[in-house]
PDB file of N, CA and C in Angstrom:
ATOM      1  N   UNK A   1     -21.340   8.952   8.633  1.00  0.00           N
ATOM      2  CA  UNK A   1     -21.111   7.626   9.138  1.00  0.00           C
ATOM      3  C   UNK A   1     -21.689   7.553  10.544  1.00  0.00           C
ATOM      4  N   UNK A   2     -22.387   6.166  10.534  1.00  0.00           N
ATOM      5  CA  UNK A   2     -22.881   6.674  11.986  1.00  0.00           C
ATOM      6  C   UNK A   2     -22.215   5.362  12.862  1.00  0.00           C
ATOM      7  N   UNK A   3     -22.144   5.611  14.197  1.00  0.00           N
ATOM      8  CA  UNK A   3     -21.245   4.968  15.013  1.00  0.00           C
ATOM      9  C   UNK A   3     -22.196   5.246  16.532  1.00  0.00           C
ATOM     10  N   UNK A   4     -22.186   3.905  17.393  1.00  0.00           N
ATOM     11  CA  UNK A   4     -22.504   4.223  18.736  1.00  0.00           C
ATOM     12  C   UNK A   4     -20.991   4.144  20.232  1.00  0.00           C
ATOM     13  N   UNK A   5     -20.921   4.082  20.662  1.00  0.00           N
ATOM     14  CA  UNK A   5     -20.060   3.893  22.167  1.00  0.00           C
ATOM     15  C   UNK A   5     -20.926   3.194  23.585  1.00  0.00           C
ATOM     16  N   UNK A   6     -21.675   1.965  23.752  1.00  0.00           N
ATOM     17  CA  UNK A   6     -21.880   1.524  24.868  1.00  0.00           C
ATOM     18  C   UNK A   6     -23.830   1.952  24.266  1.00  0.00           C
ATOM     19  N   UNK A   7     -23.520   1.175  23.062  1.00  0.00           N
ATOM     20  CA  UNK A   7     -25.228   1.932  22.566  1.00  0.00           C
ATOM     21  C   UNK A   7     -25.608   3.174  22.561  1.00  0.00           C
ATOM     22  N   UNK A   8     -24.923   4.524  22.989  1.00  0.00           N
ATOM     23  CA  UNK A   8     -25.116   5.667  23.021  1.00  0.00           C
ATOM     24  C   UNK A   8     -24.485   6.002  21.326  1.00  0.00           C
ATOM     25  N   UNK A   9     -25.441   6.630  20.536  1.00  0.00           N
ATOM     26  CA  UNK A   9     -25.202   6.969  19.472  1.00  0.00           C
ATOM     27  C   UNK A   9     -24.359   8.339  19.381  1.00  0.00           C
ATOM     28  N   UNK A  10     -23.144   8.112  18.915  1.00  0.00           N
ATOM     29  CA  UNK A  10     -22.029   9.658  18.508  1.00  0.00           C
ATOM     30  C   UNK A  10     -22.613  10.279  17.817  1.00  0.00           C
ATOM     31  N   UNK A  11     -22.365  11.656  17.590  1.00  0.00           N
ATOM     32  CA  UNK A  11     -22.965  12.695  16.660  1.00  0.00           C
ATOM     33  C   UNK A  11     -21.932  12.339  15.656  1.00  0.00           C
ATOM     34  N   UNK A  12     -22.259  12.326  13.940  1.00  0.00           N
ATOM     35  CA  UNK A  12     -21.723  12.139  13.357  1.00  0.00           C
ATOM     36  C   UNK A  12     -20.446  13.317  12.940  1.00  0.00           C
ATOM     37  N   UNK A  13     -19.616  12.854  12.098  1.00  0.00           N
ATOM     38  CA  UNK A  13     -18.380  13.801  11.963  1.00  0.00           C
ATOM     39  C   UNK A  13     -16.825  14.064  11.911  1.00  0.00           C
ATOM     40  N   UNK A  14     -16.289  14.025  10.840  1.00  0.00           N
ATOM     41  CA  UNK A  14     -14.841  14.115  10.863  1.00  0.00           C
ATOM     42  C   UNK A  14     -14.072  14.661  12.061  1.00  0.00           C
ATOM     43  N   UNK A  15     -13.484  13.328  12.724  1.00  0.00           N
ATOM     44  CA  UNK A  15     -12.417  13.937  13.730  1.00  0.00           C
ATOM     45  C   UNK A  15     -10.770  13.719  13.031  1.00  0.00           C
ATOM     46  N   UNK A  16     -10.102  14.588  13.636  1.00  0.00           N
ATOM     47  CA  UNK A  16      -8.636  14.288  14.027  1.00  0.00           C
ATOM     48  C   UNK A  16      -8.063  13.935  15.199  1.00  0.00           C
ATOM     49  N   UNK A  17      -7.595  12.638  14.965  1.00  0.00           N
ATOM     50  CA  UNK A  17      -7.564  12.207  16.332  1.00  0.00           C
ATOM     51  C   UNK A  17      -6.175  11.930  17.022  1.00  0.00           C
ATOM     52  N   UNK A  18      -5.040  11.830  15.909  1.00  0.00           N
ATOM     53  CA  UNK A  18      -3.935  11.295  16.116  1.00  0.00           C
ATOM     54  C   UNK A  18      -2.904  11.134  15.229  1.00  0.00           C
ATOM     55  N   UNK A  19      -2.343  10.324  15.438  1.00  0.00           N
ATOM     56  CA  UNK A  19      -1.180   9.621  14.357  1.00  0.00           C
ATOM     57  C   UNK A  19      -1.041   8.121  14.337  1.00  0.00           C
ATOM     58  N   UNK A  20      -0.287   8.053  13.166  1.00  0.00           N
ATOM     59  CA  UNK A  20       0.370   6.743  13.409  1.00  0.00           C
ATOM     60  C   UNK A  20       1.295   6.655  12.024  1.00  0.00           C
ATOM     61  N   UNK A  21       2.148   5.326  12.662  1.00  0.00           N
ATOM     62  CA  UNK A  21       3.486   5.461  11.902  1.00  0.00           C
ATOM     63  C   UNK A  21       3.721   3.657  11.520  1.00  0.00           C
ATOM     64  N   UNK A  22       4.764   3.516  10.924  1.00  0.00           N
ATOM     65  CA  UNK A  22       4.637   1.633  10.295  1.00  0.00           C
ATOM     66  C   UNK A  22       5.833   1.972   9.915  1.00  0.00           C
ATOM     67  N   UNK A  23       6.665   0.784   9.258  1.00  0.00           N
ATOM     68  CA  UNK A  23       7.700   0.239   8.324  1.00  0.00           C
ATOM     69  C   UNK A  23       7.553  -1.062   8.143  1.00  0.00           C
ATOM     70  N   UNK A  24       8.141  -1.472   6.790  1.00  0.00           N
ATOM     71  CA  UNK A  24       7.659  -2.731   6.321  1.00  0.00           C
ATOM     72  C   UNK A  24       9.141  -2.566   5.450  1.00  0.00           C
ATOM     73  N   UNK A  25       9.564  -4.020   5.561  1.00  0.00           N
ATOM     74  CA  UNK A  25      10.633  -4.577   4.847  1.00  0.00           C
ATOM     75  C   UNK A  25      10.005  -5.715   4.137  1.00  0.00           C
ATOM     76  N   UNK A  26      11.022  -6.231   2.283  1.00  0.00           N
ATOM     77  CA  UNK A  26      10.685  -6.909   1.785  1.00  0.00           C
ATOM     78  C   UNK A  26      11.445  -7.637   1.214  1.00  0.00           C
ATOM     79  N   UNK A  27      11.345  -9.005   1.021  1.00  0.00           N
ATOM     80  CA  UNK A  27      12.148  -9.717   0.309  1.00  0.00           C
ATOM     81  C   UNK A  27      11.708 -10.371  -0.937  1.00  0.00           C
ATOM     82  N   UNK A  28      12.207 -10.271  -2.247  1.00  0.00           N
ATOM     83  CA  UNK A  28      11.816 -10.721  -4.070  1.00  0.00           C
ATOM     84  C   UNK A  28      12.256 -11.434  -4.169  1.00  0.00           C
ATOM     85  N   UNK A  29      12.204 -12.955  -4.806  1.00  0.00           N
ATOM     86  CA  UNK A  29      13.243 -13.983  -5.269  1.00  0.00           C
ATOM     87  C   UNK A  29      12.209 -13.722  -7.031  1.00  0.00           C
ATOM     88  N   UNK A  30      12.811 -13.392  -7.699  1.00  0.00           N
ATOM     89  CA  UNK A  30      12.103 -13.317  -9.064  1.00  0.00           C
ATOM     90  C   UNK A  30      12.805 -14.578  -9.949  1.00  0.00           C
ATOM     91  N   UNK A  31      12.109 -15.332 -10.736  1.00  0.00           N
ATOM     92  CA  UNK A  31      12.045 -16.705 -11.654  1.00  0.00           C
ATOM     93  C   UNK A  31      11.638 -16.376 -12.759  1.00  0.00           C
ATOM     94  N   UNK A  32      12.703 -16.963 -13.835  1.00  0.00           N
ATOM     95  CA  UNK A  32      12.193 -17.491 -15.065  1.00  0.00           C
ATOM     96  C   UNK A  32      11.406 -16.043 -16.182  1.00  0.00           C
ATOM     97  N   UNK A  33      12.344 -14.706 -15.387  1.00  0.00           N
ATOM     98  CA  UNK A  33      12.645 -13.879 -16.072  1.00  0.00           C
ATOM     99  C   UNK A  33      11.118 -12.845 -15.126  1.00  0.00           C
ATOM    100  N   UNK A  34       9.805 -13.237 -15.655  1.00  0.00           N
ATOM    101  CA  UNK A  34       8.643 -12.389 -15.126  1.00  0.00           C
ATOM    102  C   UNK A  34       8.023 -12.789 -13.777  1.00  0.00           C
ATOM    103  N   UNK A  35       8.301 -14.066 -13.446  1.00  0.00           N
ATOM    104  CA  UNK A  35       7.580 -14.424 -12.370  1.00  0.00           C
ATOM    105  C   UNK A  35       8.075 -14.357 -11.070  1.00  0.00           C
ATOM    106  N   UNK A  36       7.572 -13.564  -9.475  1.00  0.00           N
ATOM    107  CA  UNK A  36       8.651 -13.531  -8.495  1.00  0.00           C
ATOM    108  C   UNK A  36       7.457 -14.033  -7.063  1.00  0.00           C
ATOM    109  N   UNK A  37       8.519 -14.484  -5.955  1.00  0.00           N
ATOM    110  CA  UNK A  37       7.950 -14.732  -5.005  1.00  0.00           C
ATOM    111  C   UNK A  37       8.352 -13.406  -3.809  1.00  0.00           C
ATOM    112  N   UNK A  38       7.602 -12.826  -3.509  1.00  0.00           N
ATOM    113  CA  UNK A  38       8.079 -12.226  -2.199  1.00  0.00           C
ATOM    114  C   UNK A  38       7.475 -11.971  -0.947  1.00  0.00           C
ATOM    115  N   UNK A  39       8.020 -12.148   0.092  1.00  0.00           N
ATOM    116  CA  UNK A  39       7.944 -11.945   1.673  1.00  0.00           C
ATOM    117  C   UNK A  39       7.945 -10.649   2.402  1.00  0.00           C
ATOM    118  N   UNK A  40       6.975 -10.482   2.744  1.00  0.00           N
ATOM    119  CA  UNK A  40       6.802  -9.231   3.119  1.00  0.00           C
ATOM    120  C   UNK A  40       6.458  -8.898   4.887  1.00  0.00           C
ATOM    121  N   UNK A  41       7.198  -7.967   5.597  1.00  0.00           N
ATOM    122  CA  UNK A  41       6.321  -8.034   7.197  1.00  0.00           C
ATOM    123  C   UNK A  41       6.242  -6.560   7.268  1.00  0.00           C
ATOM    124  N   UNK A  42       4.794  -5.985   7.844  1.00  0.00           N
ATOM    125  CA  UNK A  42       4.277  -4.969   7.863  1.00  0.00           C
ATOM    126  C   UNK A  42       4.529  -4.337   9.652  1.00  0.00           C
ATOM    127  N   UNK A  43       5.169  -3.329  10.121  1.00  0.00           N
ATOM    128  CA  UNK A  43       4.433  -2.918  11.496  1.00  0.00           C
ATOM    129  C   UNK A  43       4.039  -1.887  11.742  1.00  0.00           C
ATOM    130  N   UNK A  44       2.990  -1.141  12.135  1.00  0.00           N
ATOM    131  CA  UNK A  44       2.011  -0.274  12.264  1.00  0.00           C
ATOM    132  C   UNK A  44       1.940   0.122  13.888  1.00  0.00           C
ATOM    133  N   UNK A  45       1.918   1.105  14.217  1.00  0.00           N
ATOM    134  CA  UNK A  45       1.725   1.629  15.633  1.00  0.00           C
ATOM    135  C   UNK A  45       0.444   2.806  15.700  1.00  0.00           C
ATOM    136  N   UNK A  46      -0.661   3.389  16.483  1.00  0.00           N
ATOM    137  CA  UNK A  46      -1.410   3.952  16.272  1.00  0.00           C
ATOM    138  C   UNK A  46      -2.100   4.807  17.308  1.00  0.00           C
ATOM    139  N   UNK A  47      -1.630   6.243  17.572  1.00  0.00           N
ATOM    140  CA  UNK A  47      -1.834   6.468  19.036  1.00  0.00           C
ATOM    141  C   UNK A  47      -2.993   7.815  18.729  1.00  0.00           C
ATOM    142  N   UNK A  48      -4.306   7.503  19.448  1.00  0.00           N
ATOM    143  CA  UNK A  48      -5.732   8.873  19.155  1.00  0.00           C
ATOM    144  C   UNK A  48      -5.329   8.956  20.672  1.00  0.00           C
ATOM    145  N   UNK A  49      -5.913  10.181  20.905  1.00  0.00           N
ATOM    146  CA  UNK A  49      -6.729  10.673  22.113  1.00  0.00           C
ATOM    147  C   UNK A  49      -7.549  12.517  21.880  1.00  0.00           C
ATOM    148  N   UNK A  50      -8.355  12.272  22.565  1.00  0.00           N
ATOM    149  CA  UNK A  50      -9.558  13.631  22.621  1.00  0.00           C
ATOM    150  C   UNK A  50     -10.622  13.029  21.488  1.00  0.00           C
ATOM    151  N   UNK A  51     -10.572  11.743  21.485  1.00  0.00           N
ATOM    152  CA  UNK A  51     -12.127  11.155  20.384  1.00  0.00           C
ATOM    153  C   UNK A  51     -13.045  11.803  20.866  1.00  0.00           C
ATOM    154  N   UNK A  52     -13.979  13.025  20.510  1.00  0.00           N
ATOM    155  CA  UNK A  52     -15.239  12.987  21.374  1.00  0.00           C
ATOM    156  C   UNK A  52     -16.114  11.545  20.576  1.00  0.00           C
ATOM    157  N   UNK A  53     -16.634  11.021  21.984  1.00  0.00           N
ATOM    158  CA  UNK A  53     -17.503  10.141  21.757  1.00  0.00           C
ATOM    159  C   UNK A  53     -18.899  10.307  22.959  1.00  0.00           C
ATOM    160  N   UNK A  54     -19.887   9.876  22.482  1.00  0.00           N
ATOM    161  CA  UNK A  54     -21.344  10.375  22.974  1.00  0.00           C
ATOM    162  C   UNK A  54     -21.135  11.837  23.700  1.00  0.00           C
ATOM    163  N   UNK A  55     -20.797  11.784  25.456  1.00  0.00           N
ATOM    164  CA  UNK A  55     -20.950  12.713  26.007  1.00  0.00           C
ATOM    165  C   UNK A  55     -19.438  12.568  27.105  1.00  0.00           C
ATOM    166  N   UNK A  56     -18.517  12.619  25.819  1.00  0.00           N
ATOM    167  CA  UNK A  56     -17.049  12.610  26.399  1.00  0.00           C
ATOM    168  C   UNK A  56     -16.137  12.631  25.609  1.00  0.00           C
ATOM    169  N   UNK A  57     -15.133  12.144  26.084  1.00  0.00           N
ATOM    170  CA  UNK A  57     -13.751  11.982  25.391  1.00  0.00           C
ATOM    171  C   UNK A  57     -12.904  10.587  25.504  1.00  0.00           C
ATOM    172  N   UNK A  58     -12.431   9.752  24.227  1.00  0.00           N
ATOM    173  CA  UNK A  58     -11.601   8.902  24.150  1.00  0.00           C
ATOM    174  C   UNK A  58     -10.392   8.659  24.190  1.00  0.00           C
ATOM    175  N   UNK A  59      -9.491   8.213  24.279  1.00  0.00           N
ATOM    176  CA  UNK A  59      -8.294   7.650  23.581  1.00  0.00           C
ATOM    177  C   UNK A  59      -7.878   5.960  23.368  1.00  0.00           C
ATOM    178  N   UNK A  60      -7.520   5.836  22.472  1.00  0.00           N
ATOM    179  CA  UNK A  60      -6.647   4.625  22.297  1.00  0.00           C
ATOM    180  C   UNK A  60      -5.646   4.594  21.363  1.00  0.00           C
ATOM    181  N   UNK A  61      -4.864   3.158  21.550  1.00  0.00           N
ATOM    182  CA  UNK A  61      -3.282   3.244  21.197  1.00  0.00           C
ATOM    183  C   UNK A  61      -3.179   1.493  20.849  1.00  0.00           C
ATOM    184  N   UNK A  62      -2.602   1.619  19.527  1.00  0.00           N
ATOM    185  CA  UNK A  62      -2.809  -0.148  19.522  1.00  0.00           C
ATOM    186  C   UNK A  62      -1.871   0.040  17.872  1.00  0.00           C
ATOM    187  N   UNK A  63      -1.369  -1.306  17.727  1.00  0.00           N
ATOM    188  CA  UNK A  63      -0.120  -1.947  16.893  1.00  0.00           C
ATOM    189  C   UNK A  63      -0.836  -2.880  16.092  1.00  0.00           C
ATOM    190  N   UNK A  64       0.021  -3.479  14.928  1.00  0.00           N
ATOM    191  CA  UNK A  64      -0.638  -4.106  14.066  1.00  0.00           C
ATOM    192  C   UNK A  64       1.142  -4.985  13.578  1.00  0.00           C
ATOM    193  N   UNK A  65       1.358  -6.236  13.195  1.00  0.00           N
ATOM    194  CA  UNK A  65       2.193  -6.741  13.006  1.00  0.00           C
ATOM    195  C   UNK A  65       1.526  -7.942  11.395  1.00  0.00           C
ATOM    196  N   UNK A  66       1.997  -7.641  10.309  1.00  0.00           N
ATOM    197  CA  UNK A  66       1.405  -8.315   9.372  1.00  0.00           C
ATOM    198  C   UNK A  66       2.521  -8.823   8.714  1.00  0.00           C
ATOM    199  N   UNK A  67       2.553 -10.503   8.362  1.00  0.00           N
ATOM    200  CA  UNK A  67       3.219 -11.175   7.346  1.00  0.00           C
ATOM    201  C   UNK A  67       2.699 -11.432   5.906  1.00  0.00           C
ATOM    202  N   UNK A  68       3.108 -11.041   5.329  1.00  0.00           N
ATOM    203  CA  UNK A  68       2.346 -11.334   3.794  1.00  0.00           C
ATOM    204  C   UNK A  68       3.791 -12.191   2.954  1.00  0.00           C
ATOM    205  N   UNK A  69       2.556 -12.902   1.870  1.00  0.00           N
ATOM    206  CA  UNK A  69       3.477 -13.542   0.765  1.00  0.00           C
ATOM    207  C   UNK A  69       3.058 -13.082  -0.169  1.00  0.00           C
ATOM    208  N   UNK A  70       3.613 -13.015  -1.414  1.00  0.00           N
ATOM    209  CA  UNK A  70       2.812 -12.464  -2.543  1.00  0.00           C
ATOM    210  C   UNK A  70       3.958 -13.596  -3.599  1.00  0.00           C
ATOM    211  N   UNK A  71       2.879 -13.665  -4.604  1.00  0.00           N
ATOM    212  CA  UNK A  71       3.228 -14.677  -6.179  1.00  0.00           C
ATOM    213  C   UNK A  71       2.269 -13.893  -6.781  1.00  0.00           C
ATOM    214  N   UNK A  72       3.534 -13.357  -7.688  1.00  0.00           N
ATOM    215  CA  UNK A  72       3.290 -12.434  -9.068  1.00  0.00           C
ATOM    216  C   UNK A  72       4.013 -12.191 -10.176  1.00  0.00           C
ATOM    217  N   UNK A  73       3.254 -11.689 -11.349  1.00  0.00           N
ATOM    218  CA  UNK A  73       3.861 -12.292 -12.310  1.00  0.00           C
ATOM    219  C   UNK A  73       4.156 -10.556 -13.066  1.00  0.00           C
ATOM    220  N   UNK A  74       5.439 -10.608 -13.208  1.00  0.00           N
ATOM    221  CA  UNK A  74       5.148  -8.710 -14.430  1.00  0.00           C
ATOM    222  C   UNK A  74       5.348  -9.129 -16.052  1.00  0.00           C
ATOM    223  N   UNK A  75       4.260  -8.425 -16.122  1.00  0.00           N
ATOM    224  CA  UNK A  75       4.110  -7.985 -17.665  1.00  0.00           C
ATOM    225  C   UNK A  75       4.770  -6.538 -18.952  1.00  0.00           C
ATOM    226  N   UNK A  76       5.656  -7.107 -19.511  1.00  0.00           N
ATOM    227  CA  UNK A  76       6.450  -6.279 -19.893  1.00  0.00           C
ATOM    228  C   UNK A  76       5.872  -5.171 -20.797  1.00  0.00           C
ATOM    229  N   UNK A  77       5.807  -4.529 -20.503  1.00  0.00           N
ATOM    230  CA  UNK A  77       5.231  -3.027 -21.280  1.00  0.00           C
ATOM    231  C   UNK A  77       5.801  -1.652 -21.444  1.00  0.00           C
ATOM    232  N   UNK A  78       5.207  -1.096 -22.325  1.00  0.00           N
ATOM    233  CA  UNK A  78       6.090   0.425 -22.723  1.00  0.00           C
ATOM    234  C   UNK A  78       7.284  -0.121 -23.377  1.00  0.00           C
ATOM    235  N   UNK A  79       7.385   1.091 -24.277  1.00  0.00           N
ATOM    236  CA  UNK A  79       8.634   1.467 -25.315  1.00  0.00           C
ATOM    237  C   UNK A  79       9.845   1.142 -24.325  1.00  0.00           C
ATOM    238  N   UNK A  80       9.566   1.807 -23.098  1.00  0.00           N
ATOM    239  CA  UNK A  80      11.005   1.695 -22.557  1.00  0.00           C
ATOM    240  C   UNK A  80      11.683   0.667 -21.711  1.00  0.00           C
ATOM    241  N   UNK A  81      11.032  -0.170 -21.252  1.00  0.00           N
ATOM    242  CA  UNK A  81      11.024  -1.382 -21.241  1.00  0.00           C
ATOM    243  C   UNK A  81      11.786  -2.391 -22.108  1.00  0.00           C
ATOM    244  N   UNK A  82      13.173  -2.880 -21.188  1.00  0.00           N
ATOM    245  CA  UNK A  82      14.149  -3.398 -22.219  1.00  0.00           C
ATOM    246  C   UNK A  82      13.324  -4.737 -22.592  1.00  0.00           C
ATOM    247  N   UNK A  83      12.433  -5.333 -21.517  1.00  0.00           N
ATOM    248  CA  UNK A  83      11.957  -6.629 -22.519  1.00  0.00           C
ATOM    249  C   UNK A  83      11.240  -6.620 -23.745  1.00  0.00           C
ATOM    250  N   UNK A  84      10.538  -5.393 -23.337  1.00  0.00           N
ATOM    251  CA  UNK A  84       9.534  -5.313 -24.529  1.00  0.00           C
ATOM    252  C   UNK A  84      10.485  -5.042 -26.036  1.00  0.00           C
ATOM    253  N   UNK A  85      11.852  -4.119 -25.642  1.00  0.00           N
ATOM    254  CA  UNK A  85      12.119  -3.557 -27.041  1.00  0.00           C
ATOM    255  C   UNK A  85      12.562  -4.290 -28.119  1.00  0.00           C
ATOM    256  N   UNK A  86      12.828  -5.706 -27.345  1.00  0.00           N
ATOM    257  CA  UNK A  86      13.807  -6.671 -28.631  1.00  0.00           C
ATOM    258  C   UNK A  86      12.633  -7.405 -29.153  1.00  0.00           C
ATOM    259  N   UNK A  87      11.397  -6.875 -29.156  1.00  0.00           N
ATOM    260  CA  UNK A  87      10.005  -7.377 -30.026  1.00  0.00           C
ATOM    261  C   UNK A  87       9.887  -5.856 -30.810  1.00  0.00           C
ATOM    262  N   UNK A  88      10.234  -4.736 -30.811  1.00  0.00           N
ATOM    263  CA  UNK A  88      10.123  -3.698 -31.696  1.00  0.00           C
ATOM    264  C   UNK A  88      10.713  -3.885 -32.919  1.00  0.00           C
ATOM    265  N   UNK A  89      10.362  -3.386 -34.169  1.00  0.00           N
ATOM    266  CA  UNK A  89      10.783  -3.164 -35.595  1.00  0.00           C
ATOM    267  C   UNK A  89      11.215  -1.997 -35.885  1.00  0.00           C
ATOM    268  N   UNK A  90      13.109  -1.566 -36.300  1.00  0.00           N
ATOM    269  CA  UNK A  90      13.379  -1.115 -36.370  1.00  0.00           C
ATOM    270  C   UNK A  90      13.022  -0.117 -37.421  1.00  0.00           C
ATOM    271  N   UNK A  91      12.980   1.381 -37.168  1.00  0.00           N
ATOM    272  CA  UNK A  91      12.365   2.122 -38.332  1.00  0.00           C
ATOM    273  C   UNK A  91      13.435   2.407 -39.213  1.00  0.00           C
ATOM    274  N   UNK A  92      13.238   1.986 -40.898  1.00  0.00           N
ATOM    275  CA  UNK A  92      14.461   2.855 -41.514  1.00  0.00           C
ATOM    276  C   UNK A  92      14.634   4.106 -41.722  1.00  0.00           C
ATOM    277  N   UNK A  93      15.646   4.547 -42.034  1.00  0.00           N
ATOM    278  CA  UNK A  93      15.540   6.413 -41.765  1.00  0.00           C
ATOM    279  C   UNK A  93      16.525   6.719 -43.189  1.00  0.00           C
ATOM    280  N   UNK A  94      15.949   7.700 -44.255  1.00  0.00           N
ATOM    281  CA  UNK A  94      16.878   7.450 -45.519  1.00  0.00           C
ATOM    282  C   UNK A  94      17.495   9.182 -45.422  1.00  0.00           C
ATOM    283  N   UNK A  95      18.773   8.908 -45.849  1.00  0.00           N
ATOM    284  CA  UNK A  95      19.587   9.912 -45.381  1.00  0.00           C
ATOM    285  C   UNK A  95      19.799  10.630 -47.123  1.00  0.00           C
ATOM    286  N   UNK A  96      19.383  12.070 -47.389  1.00  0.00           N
ATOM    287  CA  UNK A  96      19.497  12.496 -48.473  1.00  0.00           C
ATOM    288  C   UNK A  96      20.253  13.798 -48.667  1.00  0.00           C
ATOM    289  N   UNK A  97      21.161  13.169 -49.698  1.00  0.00           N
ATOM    290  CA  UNK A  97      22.033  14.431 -49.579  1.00  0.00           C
ATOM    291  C   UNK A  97      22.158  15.341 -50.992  1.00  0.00           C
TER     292      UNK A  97
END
């Protein structure tokens, strides 16, 4: 991947630079058995330092705060799946003695 800093081109190369950490809480209102609405807020924190970049060293530190909505619909599948099973045909089983 190639990348510059102030037009000075970086040598390319996997760094490790840091960490970072988030939590996100959510809220489902589900309808009409498959269909649900939910609210979602994301927060993200993100702290590098020792980037080598051109003919040095970086750091930075920066946050991220995200609201999402989501409308979606589930589709009932698999055997085990109680919606799906009351569409299964029971197998007969003959008992011989």
């Amino acid at each position: 991947m190639e990348n510059s800093f102030f037009g000075q081109a970086n040598k390319p190369g996997f760094q490790i630079g840091g960490w970072n950490t988030g939590i996100e809480t959510a809220f489902r209102l589900t309808a009409w058995k498959y269909a649900y609405l939910e609210f979602s807020q994301k927060f993200d924190y993100a702290r590098y330092s020792n980037l080598k970049v051109y003919e040095g060293k970086a750091r930075q530190a920066f946050g991220s705060y995200q609201l999402i909505l989501n409308l979606g619909f589930t589709i009932p599948t698999g055997k085990n799946n109680r919606e799906f099973a009351k569409y299964t045909v029971p197998v007969a089983t003959t008992d011989k003695h």
